[in-house]
C-alpha atoms as a PDB file:
ATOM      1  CA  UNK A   1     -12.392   7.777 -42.579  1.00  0.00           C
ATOM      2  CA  UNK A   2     -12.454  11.505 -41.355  1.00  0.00           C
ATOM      3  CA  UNK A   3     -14.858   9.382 -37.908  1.00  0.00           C
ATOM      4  CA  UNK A   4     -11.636   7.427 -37.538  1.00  0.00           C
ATOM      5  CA  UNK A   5      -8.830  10.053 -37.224  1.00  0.00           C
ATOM      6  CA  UNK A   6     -11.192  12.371 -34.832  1.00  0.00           C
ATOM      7  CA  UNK A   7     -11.776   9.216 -32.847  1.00  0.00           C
ATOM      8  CA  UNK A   8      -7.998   8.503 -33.184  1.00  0.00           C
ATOM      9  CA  UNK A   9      -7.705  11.902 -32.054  1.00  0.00           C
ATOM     10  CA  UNK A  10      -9.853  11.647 -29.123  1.00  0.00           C
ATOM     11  CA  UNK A  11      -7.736   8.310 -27.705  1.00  0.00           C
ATOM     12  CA  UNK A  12      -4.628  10.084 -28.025  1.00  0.00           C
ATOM     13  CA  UNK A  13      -5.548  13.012 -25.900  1.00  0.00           C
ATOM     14  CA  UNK A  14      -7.225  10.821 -23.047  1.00  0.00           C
ATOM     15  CA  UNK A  15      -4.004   9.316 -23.017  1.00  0.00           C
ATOM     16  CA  UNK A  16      -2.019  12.050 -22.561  1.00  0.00           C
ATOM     17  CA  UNK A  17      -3.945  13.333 -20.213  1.00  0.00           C
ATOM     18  CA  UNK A  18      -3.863  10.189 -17.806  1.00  0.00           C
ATOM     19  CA  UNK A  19      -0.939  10.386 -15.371  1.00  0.00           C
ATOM     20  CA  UNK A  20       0.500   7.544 -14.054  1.00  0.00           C
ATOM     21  CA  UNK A  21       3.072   7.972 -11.229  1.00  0.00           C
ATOM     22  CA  UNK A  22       5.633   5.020 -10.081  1.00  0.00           C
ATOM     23  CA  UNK A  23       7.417   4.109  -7.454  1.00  0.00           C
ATOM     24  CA  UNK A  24       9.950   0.774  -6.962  1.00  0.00           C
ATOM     25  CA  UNK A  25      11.223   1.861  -3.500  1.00  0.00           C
ATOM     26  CA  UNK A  26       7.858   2.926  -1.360  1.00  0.00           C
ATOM     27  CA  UNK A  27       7.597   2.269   2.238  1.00  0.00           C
ATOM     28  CA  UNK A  28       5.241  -0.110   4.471  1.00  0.00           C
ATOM     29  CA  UNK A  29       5.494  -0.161   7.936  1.00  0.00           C
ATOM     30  CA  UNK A  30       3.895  -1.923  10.878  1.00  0.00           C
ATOM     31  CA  UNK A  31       3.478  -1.786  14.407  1.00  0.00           C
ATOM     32  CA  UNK A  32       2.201  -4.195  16.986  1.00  0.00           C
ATOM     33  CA  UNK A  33       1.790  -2.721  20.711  1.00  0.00           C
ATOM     34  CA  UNK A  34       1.254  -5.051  23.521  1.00  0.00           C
ATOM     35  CA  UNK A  35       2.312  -4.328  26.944  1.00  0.00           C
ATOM     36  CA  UNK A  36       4.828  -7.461  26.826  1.00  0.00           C
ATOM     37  CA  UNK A  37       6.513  -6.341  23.796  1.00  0.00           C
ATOM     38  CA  UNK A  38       6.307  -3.820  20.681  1.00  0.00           C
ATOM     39  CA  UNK A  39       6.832  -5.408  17.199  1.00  0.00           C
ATOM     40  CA  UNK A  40       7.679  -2.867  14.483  1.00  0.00           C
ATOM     41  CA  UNK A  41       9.378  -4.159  11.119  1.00  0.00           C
ATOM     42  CA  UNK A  42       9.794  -1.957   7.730  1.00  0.00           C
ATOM     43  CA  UNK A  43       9.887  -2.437   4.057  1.00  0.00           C
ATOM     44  CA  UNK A  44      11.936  -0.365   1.514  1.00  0.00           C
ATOM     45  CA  UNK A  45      11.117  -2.112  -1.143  1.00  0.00           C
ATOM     46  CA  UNK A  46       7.424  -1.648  -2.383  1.00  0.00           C
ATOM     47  CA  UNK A  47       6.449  -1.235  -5.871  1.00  0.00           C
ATOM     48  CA  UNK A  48       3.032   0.953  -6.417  1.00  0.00           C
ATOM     49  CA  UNK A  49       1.620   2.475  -9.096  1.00  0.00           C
ATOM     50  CA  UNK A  50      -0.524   5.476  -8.871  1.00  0.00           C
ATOM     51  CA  UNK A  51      -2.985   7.134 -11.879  1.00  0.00           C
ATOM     52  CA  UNK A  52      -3.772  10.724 -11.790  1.00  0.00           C
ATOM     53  CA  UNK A  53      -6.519  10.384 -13.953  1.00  0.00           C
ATOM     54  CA  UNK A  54      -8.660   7.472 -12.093  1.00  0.00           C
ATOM     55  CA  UNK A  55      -7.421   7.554  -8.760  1.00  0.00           C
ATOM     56  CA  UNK A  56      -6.405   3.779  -9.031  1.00  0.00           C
ATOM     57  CA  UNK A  57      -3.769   2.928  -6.904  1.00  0.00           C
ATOM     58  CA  UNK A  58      -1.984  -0.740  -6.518  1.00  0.00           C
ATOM     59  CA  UNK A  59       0.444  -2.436  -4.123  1.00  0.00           C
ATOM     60  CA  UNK A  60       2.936  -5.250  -4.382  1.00  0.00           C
ATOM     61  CA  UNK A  61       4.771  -6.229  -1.767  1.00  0.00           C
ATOM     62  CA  UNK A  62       7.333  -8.732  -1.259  1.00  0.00           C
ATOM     63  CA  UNK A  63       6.523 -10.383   2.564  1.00  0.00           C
ATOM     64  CA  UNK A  64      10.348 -11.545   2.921  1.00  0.00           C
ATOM     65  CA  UNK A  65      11.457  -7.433   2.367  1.00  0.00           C
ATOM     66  CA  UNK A  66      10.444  -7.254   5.931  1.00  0.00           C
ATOM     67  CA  UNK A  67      12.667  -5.862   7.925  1.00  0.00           C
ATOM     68  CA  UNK A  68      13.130  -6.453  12.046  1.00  0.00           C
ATOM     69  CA  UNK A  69      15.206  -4.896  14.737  1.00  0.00           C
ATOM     70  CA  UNK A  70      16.213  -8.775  15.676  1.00  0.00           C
ATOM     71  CA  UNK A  71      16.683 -11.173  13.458  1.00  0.00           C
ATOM     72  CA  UNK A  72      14.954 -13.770  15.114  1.00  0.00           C
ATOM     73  CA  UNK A  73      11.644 -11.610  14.909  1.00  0.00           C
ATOM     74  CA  UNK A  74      12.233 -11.900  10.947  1.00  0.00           C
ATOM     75  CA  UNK A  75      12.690 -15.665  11.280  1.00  0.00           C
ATOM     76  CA  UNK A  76       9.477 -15.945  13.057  1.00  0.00           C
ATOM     77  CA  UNK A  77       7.969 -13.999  11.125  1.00  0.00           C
ATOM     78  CA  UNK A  78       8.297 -15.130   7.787  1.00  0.00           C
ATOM     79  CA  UNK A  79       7.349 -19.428   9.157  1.00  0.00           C
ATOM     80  CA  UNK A  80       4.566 -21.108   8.769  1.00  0.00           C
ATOM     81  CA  UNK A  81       2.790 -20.268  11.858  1.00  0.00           C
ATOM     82  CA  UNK A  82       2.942 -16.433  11.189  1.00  0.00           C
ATOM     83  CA  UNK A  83       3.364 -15.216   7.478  1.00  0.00           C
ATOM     84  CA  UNK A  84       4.270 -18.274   5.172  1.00  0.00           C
ATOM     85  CA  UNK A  85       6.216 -16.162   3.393  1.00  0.00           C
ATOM     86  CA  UNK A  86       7.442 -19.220   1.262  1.00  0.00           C
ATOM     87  CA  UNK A  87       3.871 -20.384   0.565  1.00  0.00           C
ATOM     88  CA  UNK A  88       2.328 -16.810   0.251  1.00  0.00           C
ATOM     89  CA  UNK A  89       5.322 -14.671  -0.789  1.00  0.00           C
ATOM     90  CA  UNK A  90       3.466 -11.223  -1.552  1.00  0.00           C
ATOM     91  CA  UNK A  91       0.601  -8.821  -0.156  1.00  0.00           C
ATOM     92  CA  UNK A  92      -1.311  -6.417  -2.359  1.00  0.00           C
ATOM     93  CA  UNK A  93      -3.947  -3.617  -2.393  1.00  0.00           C
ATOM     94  CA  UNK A  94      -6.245  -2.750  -5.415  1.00  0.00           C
ATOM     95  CA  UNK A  95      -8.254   0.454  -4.899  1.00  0.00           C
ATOM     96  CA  UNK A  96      -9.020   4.325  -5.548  1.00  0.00           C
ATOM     97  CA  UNK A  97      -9.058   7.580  -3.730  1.00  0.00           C
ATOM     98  CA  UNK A  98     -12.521   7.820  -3.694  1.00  0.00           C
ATOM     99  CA  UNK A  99     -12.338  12.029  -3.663  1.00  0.00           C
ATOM    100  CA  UNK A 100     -10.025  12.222  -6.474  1.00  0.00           C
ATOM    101  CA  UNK A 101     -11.517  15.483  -7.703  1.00  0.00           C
ATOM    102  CA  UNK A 102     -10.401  16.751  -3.993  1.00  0.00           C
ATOM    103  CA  UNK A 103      -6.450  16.626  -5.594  1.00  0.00           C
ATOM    104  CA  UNK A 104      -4.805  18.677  -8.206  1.00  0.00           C
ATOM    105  CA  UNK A 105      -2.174  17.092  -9.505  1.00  0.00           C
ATOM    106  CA  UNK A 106      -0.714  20.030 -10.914  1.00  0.00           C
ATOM    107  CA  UNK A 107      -0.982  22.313  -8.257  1.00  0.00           C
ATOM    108  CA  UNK A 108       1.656  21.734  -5.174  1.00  0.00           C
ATOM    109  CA  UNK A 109      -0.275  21.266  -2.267  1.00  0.00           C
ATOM    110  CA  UNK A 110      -1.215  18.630   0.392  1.00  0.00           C
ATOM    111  CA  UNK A 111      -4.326  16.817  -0.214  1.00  0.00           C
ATOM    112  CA  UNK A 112      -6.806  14.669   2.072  1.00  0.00           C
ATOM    113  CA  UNK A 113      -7.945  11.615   0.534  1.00  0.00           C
ATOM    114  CA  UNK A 114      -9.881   8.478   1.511  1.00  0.00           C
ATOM    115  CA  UNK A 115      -8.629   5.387  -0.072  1.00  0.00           C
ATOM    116  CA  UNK A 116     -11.065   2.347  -0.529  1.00  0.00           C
ATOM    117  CA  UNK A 117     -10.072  -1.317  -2.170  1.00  0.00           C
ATOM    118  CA  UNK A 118      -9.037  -4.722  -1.115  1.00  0.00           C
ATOM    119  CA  UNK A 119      -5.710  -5.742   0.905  1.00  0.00           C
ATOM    120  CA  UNK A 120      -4.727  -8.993   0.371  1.00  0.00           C
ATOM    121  CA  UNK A 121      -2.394 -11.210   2.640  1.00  0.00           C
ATOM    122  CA  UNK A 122      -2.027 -15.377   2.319  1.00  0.00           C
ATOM    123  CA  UNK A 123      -3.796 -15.083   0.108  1.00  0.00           C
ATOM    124  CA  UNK A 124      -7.202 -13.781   2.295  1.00  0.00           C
ATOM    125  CA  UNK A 125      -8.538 -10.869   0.565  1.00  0.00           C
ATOM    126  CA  UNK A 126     -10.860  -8.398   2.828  1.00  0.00           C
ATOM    127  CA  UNK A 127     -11.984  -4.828   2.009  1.00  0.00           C
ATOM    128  CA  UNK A 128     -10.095  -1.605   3.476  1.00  0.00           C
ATOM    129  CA  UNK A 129     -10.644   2.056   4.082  1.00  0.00           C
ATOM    130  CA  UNK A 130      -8.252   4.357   4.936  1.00  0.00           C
ATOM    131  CA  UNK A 131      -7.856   8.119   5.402  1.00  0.00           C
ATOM    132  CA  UNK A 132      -4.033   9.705   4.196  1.00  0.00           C
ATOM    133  CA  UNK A 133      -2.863  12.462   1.989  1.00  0.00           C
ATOM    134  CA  UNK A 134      -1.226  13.280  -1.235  1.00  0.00           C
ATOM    135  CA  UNK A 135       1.427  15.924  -1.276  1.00  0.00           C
ATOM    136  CA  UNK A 136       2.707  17.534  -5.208  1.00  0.00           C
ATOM    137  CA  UNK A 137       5.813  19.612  -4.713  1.00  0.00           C
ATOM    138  CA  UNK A 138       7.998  20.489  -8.224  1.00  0.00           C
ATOM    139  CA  UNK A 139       5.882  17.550  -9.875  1.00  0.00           C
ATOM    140  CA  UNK A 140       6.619  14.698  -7.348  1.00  0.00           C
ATOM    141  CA  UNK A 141       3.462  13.472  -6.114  1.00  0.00           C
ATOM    142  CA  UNK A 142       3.732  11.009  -2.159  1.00  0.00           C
ATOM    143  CA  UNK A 143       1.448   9.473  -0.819  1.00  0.00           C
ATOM    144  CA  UNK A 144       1.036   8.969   3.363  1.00  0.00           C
ATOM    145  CA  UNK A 145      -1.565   6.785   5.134  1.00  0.00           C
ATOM    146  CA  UNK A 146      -1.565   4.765   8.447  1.00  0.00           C
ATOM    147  CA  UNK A 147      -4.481   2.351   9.100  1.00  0.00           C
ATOM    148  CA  UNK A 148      -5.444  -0.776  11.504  1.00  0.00           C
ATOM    149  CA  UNK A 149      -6.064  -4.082  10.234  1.00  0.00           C
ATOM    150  CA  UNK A 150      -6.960  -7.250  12.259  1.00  0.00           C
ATOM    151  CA  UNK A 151      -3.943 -10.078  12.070  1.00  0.00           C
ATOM    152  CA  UNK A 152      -6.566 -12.644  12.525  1.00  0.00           C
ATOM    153  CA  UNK A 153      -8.869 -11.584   9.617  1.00  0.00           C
ATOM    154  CA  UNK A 154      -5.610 -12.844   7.617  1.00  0.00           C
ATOM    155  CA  UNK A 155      -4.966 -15.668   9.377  1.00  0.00           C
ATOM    156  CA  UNK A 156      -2.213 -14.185  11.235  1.00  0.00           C
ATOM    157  CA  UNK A 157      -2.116 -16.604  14.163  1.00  0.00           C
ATOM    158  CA  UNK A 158       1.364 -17.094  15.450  1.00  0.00           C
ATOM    159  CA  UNK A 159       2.507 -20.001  17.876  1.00  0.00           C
ATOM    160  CA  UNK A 160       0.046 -20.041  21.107  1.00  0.00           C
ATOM    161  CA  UNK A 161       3.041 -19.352  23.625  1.00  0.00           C
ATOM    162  CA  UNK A 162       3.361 -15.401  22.172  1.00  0.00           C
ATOM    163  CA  UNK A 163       0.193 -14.406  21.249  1.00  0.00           C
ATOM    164  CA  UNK A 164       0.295 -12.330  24.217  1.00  0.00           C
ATOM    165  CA  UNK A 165       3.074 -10.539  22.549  1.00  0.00           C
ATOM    166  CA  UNK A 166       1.039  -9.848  19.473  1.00  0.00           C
ATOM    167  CA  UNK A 167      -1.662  -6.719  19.278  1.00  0.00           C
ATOM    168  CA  UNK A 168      -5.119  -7.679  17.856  1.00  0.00           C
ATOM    169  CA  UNK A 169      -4.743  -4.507  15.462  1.00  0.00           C
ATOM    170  CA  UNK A 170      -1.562  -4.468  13.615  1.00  0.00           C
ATOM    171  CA  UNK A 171      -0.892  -0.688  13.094  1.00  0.00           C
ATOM    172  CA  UNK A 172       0.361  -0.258   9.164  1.00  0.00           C
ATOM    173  CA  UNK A 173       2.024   3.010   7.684  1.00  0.00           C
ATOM    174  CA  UNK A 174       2.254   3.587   3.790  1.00  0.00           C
ATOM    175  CA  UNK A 175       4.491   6.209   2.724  1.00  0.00           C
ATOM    176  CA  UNK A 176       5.483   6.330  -0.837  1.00  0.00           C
ATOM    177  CA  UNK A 177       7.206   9.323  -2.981  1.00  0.00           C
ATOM    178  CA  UNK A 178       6.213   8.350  -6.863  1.00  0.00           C
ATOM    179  CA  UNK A 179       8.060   9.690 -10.460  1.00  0.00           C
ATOM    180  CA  UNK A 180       6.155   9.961 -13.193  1.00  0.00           C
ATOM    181  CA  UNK A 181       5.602   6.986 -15.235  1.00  0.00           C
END
């Protein structure tokens, strides 16, 4: 009985310990540069939650929260021949900073990270890498990153009379300021 209680014990405090940090209302943006035209859309709307303890961090993000200058960019967008936002309405990432011990949580300060995991779009699920930073200031913790990815490893075709108008690389910017959980 007394092995029970200590383990108990033991559970308790690991939970405690573990930090999870939650935002409803992070930000993804992207960018396509071409020298016809520049695409950029935005997304207020991204829920991500973020633990202290393992570094795991995860994504969900609804594709019809996209945002365009013109709102027949976001019509385009969100067909069949470009995000299929009916058929596939969400992207996510699974992964961890991979130098977690790099960041102290309870110390304000800005701190480098890599991230590693797997983004997913229509369904198509590829491995990513990125470089960003955490920031704690009074106990809020954001996170910042901006990375490439290739439309066309997602199936990101578009119709064939603008994909001059579409960059290879499609430029994406995370930016999320969490609360604790």
């Amino acid at each position: 009985m007394k092995k029970l209680f200590v383990f108990i014990g033991i559970v308790f405090c690991l939970n405690v310990q573990a930090q999870d940090y939650l935002t409803r209302n992070g930000s993804v943006n992207f960018y396509s540069h071409t020298a016809i035209e520049d695409i950029k859309a935005s997304n207020n709307e991204v829920v991500s939650l973020l633990n202290s303890t393992t570094g795991a961090m995860d994504f969900k993000i609804a594709i019809k929260s996209f945002h365009f200058p013109k709102q027949s960019m976001e019509d385009h967008f969100n067909n069949e021949n470009y995000m299929s936002s009916d058929k596939y309405p969400r992207a996510s990432f699974s992964g961890k900073i991979t130098n977690l011990s790099d960041v102290n949580f309870a110390k304000d300060g800005t701190y480098n990270v890599t991230v590693e995991g797997n983004l997913t779009i229509k369904d198509i699920t590829k491995p990513v890498k990125a470089k960003g930073t955490i920031t704690v200031s009074n106990g809020k913790v954001t996170a910042q990153s901006t990375f490439n990815v290739k439309r066309l490893d997602y199936n990101i075709v578009g119709e064939s009379f603008v994909q001059k108008k579409l960059a290879d690389e499609i430029q994406i910017t995370v930016n999320c300021q969490y609360d604790k959980r």
